[in-house]
Protein backbone atom coordinates (compact mmCIF):
# COMPACT_ATOMS: atom_id res chain seq x y z
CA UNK A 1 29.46 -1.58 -27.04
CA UNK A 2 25.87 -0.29 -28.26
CA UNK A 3 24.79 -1.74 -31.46
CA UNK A 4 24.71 0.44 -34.05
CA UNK A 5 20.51 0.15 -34.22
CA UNK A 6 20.89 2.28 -30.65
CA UNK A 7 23.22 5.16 -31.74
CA UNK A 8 22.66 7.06 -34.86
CA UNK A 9 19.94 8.85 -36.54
CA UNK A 10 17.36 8.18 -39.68
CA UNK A 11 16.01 5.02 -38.38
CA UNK A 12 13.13 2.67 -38.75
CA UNK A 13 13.03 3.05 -35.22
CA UNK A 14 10.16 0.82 -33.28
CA UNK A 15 8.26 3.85 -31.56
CA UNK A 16 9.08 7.59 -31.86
CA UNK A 17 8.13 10.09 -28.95
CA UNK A 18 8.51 13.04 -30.50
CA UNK A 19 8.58 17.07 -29.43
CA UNK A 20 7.98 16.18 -25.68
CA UNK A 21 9.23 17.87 -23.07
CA UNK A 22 12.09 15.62 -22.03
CA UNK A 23 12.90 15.86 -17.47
CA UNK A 24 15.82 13.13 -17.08
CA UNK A 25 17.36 14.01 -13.49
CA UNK A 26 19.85 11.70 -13.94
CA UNK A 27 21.05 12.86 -17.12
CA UNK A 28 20.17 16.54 -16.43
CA UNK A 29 18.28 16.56 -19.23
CA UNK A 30 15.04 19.78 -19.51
CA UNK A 31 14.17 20.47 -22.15
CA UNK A 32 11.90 19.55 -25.55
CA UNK A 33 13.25 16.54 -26.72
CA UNK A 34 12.46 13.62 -29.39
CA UNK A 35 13.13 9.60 -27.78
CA UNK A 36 13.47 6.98 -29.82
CA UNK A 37 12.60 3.30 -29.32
CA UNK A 38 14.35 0.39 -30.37
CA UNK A 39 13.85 -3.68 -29.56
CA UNK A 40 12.93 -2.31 -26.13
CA UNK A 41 15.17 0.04 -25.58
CA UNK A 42 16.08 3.85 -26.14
CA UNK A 43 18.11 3.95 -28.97
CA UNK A 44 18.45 7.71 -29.18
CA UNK A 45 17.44 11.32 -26.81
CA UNK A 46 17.79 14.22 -29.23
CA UNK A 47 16.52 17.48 -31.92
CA UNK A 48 14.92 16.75 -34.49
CA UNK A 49 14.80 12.78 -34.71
CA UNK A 50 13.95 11.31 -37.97
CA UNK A 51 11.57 8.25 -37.95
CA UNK A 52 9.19 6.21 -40.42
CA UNK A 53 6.91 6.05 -36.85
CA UNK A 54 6.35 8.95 -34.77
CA UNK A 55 4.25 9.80 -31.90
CA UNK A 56 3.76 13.42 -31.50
CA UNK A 57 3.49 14.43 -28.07
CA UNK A 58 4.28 18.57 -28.18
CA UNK A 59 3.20 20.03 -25.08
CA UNK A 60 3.26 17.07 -22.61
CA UNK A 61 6.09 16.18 -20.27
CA UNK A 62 8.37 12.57 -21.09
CA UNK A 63 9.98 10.94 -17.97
CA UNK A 64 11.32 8.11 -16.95
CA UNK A 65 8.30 5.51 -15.86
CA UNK A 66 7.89 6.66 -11.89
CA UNK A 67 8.80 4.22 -9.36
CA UNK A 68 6.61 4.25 -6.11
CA UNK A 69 8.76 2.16 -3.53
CA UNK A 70 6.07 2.28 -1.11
CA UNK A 71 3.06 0.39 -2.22
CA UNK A 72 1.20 -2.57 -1.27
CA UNK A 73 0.21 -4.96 -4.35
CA UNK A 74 0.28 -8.53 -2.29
CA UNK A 75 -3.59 -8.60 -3.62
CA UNK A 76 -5.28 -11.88 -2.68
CA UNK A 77 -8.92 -13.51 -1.37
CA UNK A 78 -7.60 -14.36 2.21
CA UNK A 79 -10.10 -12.51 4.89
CA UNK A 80 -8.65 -10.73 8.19
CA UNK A 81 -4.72 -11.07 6.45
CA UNK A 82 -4.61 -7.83 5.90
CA UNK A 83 -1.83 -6.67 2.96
CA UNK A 84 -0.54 -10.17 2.94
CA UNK A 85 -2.45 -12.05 0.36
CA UNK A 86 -5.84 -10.16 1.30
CA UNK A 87 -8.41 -7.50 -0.13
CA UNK A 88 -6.84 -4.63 1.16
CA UNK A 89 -3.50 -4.88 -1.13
CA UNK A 90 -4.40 -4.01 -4.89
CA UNK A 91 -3.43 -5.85 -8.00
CA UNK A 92 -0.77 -3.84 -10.06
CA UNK A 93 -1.58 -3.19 -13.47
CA UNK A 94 -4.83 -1.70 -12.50
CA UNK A 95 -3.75 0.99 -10.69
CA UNK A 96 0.13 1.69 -11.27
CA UNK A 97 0.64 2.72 -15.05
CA UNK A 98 -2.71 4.95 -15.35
CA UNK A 99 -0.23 7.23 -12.53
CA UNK A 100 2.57 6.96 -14.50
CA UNK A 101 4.05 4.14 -11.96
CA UNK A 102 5.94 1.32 -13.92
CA UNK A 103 7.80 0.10 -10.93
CA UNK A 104 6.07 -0.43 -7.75
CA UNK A 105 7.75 -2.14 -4.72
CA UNK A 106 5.39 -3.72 -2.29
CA UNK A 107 6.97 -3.32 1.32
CA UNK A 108 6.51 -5.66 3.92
CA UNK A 109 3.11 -7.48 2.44
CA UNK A 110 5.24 -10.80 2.09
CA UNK A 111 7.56 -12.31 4.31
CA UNK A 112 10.25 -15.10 4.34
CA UNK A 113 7.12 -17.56 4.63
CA UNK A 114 5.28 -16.52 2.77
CA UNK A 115 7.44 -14.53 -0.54
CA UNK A 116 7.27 -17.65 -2.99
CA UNK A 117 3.52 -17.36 -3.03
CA UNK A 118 3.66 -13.64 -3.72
CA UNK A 119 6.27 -13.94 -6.25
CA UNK A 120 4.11 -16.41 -8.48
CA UNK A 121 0.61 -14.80 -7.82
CA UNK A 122 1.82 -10.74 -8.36
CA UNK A 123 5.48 -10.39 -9.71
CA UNK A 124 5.33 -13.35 -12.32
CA UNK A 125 1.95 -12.13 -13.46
CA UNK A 126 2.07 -8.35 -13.58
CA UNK A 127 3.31 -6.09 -16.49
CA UNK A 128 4.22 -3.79 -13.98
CA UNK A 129 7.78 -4.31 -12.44
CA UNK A 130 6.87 -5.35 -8.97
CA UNK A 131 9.81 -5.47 -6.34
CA UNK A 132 9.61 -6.21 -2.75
CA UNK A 133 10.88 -5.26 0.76
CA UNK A 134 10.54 -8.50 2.35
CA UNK A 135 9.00 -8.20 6.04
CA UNK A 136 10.91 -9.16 9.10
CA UNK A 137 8.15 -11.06 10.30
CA UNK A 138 7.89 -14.12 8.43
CA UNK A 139 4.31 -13.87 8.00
CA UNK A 140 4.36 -10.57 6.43
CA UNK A 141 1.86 -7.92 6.86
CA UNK A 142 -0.61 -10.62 7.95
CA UNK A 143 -2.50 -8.42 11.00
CA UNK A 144 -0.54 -6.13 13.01
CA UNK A 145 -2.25 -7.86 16.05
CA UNK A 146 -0.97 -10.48 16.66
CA UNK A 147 1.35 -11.42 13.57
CA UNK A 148 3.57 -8.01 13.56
CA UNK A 149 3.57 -7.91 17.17
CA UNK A 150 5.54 -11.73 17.24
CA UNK A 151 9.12 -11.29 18.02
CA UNK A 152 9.32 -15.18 17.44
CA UNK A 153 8.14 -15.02 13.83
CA UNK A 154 11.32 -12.44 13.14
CA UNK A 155 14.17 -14.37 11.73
CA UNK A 156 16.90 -12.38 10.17
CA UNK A 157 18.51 -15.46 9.01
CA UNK A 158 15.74 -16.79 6.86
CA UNK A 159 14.65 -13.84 6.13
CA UNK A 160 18.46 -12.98 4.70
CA UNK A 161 18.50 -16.72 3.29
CA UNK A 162 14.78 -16.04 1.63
CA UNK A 163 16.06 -12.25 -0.09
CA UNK A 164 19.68 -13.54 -1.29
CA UNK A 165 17.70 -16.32 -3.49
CA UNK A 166 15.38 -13.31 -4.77
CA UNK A 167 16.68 -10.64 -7.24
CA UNK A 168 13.36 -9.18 -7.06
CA UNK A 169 13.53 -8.43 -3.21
CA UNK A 170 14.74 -4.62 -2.47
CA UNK A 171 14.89 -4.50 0.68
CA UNK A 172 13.98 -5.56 4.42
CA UNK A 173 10.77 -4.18 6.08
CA UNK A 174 9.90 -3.13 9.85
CA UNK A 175 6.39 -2.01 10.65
CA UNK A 176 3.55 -1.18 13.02
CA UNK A 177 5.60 -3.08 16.11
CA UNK A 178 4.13 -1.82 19.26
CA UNK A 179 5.87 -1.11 22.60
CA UNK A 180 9.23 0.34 24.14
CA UNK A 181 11.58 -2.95 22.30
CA UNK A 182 14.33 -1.86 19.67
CA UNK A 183 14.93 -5.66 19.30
CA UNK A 184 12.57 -6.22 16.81
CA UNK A 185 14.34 -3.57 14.71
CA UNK A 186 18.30 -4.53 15.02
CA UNK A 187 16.50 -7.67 13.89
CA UNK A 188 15.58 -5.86 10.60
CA UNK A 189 19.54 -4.34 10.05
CA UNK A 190 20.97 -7.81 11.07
CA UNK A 191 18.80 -9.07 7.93
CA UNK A 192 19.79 -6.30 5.66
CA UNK A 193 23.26 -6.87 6.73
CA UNK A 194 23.72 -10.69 5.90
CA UNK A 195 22.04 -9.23 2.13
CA UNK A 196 23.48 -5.65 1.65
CA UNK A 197 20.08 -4.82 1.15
CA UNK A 198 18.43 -1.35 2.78
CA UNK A 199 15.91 -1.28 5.45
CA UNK A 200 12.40 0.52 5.43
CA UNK A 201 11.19 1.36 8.86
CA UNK A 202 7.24 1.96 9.45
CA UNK A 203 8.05 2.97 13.20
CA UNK A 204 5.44 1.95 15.53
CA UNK A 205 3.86 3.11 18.39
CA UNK A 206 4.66 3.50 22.15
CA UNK A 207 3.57 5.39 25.10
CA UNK A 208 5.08 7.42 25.47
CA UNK A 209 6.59 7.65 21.99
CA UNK A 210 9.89 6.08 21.02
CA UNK A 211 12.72 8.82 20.75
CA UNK A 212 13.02 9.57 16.83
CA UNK A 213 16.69 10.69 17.25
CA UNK A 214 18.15 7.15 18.82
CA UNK A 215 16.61 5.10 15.74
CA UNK A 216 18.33 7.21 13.07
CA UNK A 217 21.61 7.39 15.54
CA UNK A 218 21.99 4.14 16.67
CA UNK A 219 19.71 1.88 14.92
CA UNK A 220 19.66 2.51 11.28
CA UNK A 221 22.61 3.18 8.80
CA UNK A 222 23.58 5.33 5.91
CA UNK A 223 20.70 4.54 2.95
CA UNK A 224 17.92 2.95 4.94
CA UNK A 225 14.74 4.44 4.90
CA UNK A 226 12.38 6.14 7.21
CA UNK A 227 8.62 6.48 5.99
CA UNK A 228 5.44 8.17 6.72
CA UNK A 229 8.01 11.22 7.29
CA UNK A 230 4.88 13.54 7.60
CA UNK A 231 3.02 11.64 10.34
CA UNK A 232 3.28 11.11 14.07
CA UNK A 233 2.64 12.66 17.03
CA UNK A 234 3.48 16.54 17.74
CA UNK A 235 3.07 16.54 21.33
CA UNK A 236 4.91 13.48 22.03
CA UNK A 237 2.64 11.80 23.97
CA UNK A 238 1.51 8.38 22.11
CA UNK A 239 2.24 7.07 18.82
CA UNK A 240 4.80 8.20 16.84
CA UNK A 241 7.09 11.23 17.13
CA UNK A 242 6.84 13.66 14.42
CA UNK A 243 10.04 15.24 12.67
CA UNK A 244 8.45 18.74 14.11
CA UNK A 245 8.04 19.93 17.68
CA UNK A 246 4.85 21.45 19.54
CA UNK A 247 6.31 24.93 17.96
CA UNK A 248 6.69 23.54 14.67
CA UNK A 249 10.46 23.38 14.88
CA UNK A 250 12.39 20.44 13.42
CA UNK A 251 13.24 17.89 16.13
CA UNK A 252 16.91 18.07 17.47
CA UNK A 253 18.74 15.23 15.24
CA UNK A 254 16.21 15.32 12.41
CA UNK A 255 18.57 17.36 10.32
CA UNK A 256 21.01 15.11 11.44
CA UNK A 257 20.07 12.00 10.07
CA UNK A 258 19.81 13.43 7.19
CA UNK A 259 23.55 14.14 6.50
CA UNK A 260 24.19 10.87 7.99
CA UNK A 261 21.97 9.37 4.44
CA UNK A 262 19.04 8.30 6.18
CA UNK A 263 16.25 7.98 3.32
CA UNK A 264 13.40 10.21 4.33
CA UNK A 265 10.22 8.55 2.15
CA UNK A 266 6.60 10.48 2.09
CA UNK A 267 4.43 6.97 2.15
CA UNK A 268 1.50 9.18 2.40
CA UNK A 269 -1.08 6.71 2.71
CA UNK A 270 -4.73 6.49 3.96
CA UNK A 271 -3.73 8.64 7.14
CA UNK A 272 0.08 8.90 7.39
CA UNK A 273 0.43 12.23 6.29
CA UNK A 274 -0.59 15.07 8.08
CA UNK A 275 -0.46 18.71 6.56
CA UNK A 276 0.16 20.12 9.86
CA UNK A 277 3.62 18.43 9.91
CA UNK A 278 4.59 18.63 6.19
CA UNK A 279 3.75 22.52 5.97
CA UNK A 280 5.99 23.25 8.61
CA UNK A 281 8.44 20.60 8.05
CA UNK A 282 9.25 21.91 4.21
CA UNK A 283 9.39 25.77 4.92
CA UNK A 284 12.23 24.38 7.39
CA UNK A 285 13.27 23.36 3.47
CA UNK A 286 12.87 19.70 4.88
CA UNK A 287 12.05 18.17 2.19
CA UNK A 288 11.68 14.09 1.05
CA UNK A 289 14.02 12.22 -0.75
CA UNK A 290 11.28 10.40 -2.12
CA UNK A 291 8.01 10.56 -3.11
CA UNK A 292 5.62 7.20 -2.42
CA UNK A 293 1.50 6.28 -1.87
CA UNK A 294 1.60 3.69 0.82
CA UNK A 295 -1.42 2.58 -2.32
CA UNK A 296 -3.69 0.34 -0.88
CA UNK A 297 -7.64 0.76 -0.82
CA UNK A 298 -7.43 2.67 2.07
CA UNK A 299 -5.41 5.28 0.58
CA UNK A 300 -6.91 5.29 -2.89
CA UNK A 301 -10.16 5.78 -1.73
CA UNK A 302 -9.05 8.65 0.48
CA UNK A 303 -6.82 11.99 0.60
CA UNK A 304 -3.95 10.31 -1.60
CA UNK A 305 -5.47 8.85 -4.70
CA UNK A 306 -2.83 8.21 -6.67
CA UNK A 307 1.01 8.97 -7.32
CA UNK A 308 0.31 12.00 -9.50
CA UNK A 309 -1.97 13.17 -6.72
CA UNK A 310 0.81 12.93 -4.22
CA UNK A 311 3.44 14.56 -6.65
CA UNK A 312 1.35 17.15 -7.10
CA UNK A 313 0.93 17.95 -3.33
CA UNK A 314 4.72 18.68 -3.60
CA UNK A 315 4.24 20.62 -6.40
CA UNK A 316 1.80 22.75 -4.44
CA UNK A 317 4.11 22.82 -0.48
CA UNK A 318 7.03 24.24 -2.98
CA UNK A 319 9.65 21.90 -4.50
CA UNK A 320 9.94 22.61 -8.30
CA UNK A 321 9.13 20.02 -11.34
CA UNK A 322 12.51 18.98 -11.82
CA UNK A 323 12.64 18.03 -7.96
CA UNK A 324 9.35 16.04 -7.79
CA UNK A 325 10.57 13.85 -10.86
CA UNK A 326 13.85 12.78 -9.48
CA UNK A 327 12.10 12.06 -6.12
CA UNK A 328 10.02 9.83 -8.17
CA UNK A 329 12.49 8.37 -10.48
CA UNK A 330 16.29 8.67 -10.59
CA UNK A 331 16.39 9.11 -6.24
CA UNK A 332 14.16 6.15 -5.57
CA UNK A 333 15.96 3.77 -8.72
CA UNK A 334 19.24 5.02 -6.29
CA UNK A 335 18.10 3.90 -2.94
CA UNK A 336 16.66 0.54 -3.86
CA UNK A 337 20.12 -0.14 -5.34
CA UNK A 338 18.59 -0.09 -9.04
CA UNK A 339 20.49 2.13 -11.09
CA UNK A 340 19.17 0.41 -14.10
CA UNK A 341 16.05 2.29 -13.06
CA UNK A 342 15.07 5.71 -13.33
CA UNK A 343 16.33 7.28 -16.39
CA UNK A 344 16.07 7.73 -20.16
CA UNK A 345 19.52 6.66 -20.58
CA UNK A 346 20.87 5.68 -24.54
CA UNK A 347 20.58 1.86 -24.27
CA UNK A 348 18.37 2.03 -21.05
CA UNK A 349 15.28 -0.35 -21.11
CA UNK A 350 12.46 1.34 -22.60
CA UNK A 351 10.36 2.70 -19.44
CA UNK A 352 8.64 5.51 -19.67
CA UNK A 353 5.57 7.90 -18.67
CA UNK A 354 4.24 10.38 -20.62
CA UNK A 355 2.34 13.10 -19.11
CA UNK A 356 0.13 15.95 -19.03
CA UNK A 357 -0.55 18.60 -15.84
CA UNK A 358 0.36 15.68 -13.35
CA UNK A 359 -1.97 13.31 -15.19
CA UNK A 360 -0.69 10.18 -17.24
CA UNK A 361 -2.01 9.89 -20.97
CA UNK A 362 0.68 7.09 -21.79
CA UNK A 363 2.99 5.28 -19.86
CA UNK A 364 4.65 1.92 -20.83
CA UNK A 365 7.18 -0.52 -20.19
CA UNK A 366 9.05 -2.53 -23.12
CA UNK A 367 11.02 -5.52 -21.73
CA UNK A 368 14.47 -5.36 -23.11
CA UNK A 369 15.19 -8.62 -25.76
């Protein structure tokens, strides 16, 4: 039952947002709406909201606070470890909620080894939400050579025993393996089995390239999650296969895996998304589920920026406002098995962004009591 400070109207509300235009996928809400605050929750979405405190935010869009699930925040002073305690990962709060981001899940930076000392250094200390997809390697994203590349170091049982202990681990992570081997990723499901957890799969390289169509077919299952969806190889030659072909057509089995419920995630990053695939690709009305940075100081220092940035690169190939904010809310609070998450539900946890022409003026999070 919802206390009766979460349902009506006229009160001394905490925080009033009021004469924003409300976008709530979930709730298929569009439209200019007041929200009202309450102990850390929203006590009320509706006209004409009375309030002794009132923020008035006519003109600028209210959504739910985004959630990038493809990030990399294991920030730490280890040299040559890569996103794994190391330089290159970036500490949250400095660069999440000034996007609008107030959920962030770092994939693959920590591993079974290796997630304790993440959890106290970043999660425990951040005001962002920070979940994880724990790495199959134990080490985490320590070096891709040699630490990603050791088939010894991937243990799905301790690295199921390590995310059943963890509420705040999302998910199992693959990446950057090199060579012809599937082993190292039925190593990845057979963890995400023994948790009911999803997989995220940063497919590696091989020469020639690994056939897209026989991971999503006979590797990966309904709800797991392919990323860098925009990247890879056209020509087929080395690296990664892209979803298109040399003639820009969609790859047999791409369309596929999609009605099977395979997850396809942007993870733009510092060179993981190529317009030359993505232009094609979305005419073909292929389109991502969800929306996510790959953030790091490669990528914020180079074509992506920022979440806003990437939404708005969306915005420009052709899917609509509504569409960018559930790929960046209610679809990605969905897949990470958060349905807490995503939405400006009546007696939802209070997170929210604020914002104006893809740019966020105020964005917060307010703990529930």
């Amino acid at each position: 039952m919802i206390p009766a400070a979460l349902q009506g109207q006229d009160e001394s509300y905490d925080l009033l947002l009021k004469g924003g235009h409300v976008i709530d996928p979930k709730n298929e809400v569009d439209g200019v709406m007041d929200i009202a605050i309450m102990d850390g929750r929203i006590a009320s979405v509706g006209s004409q909201i009375s309030a002794e405190r009132a923020k008035n935010i006519a003109g600028y869009y209210i959504t739910p606070g985004l959630i990038d699930i493809h990030a990399h925040h294991f920030h730490g002073t280890k040299p040559n470890q890569y996103l794994s305690n190391s330089f290159t990962a970036l500490p949250p709060d400095g660069f999440t909620f000034r996007a609008g981001v107030t959920t962030a899940v770092d994939v693959g930076g920590s591993g079974w080894k290796n997630f304790d000392l993440f959890k106290e250094q970043v999660i425990e200390r951040s005001q962002t939400r920070i979940l994880a997809f724990i790495n199959i390697v134990g080490s985490g994203m320590r070096e891709v050579v040699p630490f990603e590349q050791n088939l010894d170091d991937m243990n799905p049982k301790m690295t199921a025993m390590v995310a059943n202990q963890n509420p705040e681990i999302a998910g199992i992570k693959i990446a950057h393996y090199i060579g012809h081997e599937w082993e190292p990723y039925f190593r990845a499901v057979e963890a995400a089995e023994l948790t009911d957890l999803p997989v995220m799969v940063d497919f590696g390289e091989a020469e020639p390239v690994l056939e897209l169509n026989y991971l999503f077919q006979n590797v990966l299952r309904s709800g797991d999650i392919y990323t860098h969806t925009y990247f890879g190889s056209i020509t087929g030659e080395v690296g990664r296969q892209s979803v298109i072909d040399e003639n820009g057509i969609l790859r047999p089995g791409i369309s596929e895996a999609r009605e099977k419920g395979i997850i396809f995630d942007v993870g733009f990053g510092g060179g993981s998304f190529f317009f030359d695939i993505a232009v094609p690709a979305t005419n073909q009305n292929f389109w991502p589920h969800t929306i996510s940075t790959d953030l790091h100081t490669g990528s914020m220092n180079g074509g992506m920026k920022n979440m806003l940035n990437v939404v708005s690169i969306f915005l420009n190939l052709g899917m609509n406002l509504q569409e960018v904010i559930k790929a960046s809310t209610w679809t990605p609070a969905q897949v990470i098995l958060r349905e807490d998450l995503g939405h400006l539900s009546v007696g939802a946890e209070a997170d929210v962004a604020v914002l104006i022409c893809m740019r966020a003026i105020l964005d917060f999070r307010i703990p529930a009591n």
